[in-house]
PDB file of N, CA and C in Angstrom:
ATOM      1  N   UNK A   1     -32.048  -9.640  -3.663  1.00  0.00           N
ATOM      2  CA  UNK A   1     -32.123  -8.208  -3.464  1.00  0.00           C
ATOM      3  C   UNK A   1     -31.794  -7.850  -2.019  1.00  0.00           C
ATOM      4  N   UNK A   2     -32.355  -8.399  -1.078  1.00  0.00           N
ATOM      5  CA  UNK A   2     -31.892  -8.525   0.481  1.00  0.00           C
ATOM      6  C   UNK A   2     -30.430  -8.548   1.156  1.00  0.00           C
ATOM      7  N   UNK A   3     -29.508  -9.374   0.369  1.00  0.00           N
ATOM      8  CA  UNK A   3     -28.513  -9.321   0.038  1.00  0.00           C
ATOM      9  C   UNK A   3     -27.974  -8.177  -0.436  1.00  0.00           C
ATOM     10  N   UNK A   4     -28.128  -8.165  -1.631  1.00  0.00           N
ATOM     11  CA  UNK A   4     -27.628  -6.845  -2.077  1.00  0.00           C
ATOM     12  C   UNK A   4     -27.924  -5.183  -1.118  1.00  0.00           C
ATOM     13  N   UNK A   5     -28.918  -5.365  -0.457  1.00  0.00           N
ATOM     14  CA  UNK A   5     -29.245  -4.140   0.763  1.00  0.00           C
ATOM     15  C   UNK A   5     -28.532  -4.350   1.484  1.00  0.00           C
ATOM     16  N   UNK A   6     -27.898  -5.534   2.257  1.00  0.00           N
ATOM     17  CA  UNK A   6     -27.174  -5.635   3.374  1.00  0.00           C
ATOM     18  C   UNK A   6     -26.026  -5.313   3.167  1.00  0.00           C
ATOM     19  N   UNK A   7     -25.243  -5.896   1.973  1.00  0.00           N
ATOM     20  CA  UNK A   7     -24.192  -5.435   1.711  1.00  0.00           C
ATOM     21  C   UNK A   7     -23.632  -3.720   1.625  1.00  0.00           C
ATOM     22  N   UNK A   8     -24.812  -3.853   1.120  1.00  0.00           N
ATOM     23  CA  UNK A   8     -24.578  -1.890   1.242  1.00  0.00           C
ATOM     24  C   UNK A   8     -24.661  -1.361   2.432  1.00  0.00           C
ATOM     25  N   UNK A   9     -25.489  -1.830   2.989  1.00  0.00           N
ATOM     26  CA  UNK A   9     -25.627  -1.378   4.702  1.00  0.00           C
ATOM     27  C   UNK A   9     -24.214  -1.737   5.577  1.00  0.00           C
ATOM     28  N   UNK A  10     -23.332  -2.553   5.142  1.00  0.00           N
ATOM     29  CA  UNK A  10     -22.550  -3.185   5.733  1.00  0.00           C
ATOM     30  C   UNK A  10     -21.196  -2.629   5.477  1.00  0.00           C
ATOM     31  N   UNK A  11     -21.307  -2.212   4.301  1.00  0.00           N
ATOM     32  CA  UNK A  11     -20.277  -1.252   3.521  1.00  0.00           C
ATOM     33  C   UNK A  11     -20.365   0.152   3.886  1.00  0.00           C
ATOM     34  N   UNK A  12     -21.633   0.813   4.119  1.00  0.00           N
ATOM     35  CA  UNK A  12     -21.491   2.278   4.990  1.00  0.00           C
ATOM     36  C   UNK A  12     -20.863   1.845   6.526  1.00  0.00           C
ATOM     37  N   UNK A  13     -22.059   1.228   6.943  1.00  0.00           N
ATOM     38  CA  UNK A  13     -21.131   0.704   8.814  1.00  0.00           C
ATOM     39  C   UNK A  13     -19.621   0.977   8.357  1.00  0.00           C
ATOM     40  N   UNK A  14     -19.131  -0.002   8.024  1.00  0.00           N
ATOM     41  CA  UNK A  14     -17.848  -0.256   7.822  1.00  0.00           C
ATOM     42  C   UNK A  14     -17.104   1.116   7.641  1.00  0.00           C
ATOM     43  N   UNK A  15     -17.007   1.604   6.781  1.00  0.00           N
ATOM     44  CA  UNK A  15     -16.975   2.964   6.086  1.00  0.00           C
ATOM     45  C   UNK A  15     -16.643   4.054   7.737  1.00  0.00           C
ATOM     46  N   UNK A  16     -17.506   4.278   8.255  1.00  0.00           N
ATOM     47  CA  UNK A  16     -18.033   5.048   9.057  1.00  0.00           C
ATOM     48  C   UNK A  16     -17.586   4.800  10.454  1.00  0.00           C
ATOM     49  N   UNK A  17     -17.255   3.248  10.965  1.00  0.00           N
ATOM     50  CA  UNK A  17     -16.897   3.098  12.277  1.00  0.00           C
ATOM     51  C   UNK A  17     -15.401   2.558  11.933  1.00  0.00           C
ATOM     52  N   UNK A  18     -15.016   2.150  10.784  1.00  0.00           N
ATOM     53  CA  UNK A  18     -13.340   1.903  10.395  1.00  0.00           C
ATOM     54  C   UNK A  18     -12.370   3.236  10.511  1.00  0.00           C
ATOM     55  N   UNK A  19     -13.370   3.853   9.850  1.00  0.00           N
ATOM     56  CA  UNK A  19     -12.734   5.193   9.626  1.00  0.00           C
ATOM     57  C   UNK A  19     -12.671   6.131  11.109  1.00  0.00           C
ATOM     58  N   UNK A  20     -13.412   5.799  12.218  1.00  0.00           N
ATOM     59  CA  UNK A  20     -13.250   6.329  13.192  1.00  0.00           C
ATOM     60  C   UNK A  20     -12.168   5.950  14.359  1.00  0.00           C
ATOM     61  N   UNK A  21     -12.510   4.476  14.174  1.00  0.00           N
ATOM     62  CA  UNK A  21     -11.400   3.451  14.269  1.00  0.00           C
ATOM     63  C   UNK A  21      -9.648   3.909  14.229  1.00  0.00           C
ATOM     64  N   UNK A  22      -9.880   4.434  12.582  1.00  0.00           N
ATOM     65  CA  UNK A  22      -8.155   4.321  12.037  1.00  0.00           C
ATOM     66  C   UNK A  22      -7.954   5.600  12.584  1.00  0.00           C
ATOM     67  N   UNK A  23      -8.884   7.175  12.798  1.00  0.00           N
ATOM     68  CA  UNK A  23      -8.663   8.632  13.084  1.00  0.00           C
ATOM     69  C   UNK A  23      -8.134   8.371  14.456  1.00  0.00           C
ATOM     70  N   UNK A  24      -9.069   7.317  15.783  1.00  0.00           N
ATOM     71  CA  UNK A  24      -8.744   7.436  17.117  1.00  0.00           C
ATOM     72  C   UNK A  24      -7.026   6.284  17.631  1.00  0.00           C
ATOM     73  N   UNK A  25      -6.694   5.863  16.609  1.00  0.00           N
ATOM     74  CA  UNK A  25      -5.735   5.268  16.944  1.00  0.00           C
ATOM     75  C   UNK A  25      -4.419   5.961  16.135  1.00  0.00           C
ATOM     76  N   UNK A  26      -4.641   6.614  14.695  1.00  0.00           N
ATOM     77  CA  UNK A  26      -3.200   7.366  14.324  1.00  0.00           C
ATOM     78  C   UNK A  26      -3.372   8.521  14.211  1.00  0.00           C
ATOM     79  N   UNK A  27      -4.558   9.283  14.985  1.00  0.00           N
ATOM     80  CA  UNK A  27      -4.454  10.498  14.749  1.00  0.00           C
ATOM     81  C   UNK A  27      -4.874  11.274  13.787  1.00  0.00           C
ATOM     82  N   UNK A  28      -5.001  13.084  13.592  1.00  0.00           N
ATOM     83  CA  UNK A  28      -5.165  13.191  12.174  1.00  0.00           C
ATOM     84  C   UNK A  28      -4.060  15.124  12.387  1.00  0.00           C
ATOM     85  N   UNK A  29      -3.459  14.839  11.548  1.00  0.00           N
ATOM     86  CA  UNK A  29      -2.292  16.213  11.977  1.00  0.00           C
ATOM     87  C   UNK A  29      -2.530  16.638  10.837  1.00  0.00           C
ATOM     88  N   UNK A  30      -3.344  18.080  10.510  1.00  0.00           N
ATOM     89  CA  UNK A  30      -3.822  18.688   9.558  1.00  0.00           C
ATOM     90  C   UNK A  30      -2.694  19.775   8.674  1.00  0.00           C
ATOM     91  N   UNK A  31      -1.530  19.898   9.463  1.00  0.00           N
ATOM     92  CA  UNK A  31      -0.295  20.857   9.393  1.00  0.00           C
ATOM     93  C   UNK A  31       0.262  19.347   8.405  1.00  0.00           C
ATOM     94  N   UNK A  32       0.449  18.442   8.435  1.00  0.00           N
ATOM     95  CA  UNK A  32       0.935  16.861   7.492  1.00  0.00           C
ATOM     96  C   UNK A  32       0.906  17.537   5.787  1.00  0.00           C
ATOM     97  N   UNK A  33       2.063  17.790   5.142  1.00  0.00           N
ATOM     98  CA  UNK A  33       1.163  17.341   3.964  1.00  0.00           C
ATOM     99  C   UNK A  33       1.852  16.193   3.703  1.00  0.00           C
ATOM    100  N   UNK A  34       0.583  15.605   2.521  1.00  0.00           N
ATOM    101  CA  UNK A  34       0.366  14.343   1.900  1.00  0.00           C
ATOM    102  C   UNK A  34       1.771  13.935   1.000  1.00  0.00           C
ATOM    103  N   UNK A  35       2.025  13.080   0.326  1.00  0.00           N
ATOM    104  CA  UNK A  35       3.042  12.744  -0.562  1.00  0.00           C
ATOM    105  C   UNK A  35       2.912  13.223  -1.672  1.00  0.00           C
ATOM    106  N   UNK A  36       1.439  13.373  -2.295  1.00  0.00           N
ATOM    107  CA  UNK A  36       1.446  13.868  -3.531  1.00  0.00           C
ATOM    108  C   UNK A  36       2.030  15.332  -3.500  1.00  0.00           C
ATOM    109  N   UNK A  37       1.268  16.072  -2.611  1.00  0.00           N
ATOM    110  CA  UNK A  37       1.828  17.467  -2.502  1.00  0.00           C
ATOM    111  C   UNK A  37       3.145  18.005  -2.247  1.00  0.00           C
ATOM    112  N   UNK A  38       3.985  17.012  -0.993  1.00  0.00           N
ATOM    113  CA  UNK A  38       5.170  16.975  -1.324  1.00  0.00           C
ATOM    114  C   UNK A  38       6.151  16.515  -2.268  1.00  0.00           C
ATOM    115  N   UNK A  39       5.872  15.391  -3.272  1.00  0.00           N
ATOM    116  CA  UNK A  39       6.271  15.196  -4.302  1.00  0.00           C
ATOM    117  C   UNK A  39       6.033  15.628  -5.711  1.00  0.00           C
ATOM    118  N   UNK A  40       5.573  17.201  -5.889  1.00  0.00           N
ATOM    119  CA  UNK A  40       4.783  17.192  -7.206  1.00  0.00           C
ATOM    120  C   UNK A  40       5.306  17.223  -8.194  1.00  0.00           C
ATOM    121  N   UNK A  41       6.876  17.830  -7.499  1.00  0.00           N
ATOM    122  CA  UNK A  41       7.649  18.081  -9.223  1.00  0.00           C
ATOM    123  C   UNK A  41       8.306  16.361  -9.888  1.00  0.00           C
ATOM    124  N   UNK A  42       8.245  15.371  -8.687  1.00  0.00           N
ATOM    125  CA  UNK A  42       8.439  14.013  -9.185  1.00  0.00           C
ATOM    126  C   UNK A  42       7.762  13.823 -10.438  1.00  0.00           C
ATOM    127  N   UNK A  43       6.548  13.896  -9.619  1.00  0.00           N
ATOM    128  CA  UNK A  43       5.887  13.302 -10.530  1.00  0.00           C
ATOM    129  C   UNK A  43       5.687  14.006 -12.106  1.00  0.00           C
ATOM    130  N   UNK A  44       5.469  15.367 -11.707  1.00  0.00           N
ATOM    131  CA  UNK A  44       5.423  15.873 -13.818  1.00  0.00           C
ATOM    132  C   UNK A  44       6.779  15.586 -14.387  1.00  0.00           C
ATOM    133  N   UNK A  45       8.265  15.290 -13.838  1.00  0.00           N
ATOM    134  CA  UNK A  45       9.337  15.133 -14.510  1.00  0.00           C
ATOM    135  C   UNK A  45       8.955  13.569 -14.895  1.00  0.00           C
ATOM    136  N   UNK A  46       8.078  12.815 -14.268  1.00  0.00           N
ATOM    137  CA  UNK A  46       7.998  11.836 -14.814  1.00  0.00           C
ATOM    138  C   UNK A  46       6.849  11.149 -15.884  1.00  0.00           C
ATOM    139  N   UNK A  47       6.285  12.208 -15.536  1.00  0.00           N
ATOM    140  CA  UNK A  47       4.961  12.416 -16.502  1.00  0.00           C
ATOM    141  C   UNK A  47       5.520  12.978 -17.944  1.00  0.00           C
ATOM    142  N   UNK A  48       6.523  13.660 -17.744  1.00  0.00           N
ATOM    143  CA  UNK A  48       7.514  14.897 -18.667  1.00  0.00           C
ATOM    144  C   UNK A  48       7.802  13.581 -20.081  1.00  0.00           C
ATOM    145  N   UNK A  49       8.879  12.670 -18.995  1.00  0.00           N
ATOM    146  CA  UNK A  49       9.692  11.747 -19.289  1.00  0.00           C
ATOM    147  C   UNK A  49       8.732  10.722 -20.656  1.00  0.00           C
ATOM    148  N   UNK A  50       7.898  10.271 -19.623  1.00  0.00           N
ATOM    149  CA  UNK A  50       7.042   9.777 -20.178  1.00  0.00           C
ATOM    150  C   UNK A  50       6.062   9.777 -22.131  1.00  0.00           C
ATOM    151  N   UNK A  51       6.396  11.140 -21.994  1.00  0.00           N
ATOM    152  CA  UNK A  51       5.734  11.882 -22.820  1.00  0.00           C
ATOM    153  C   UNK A  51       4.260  12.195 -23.027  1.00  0.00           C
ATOM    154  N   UNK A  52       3.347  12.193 -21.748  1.00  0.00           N
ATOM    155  CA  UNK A  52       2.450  12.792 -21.211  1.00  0.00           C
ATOM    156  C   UNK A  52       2.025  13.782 -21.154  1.00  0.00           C
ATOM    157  N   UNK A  53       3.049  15.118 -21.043  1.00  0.00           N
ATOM    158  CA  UNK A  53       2.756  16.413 -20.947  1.00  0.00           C
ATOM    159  C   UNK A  53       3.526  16.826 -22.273  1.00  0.00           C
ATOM    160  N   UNK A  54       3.924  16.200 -23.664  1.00  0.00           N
ATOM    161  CA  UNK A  54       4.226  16.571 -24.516  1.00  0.00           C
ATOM    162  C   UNK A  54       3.587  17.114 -25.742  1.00  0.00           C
TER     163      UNK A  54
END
């Protein structure tokens, strides 16, 4: 069970100082959009294709 607490404890740390980590070294540019958002019509023509949205 001790184990299993640490791990979790070890997994927030992580979580929390990685993530501050990855923000102070690439930045965070809020004007960015993401790929999904720039790609959306990709993806339903392929969702289309698929026959997903049929």
């Amino acid at each position: 069970m001790i184990t299993f607490v640490v791990s979790i404890v070890a997994l927030v740390l992580g979580y929390i100082f990685y993530g501050a980590l990855v923000e102070k070294i690439f930045g965070v540019n809020k004007d960015r959009q993401t790929p999904a958002s720039r790609n959306k019509t990709v993806l339903i023509l392929y969702l289309c294709r698929c026959g997903k949205f049929s």
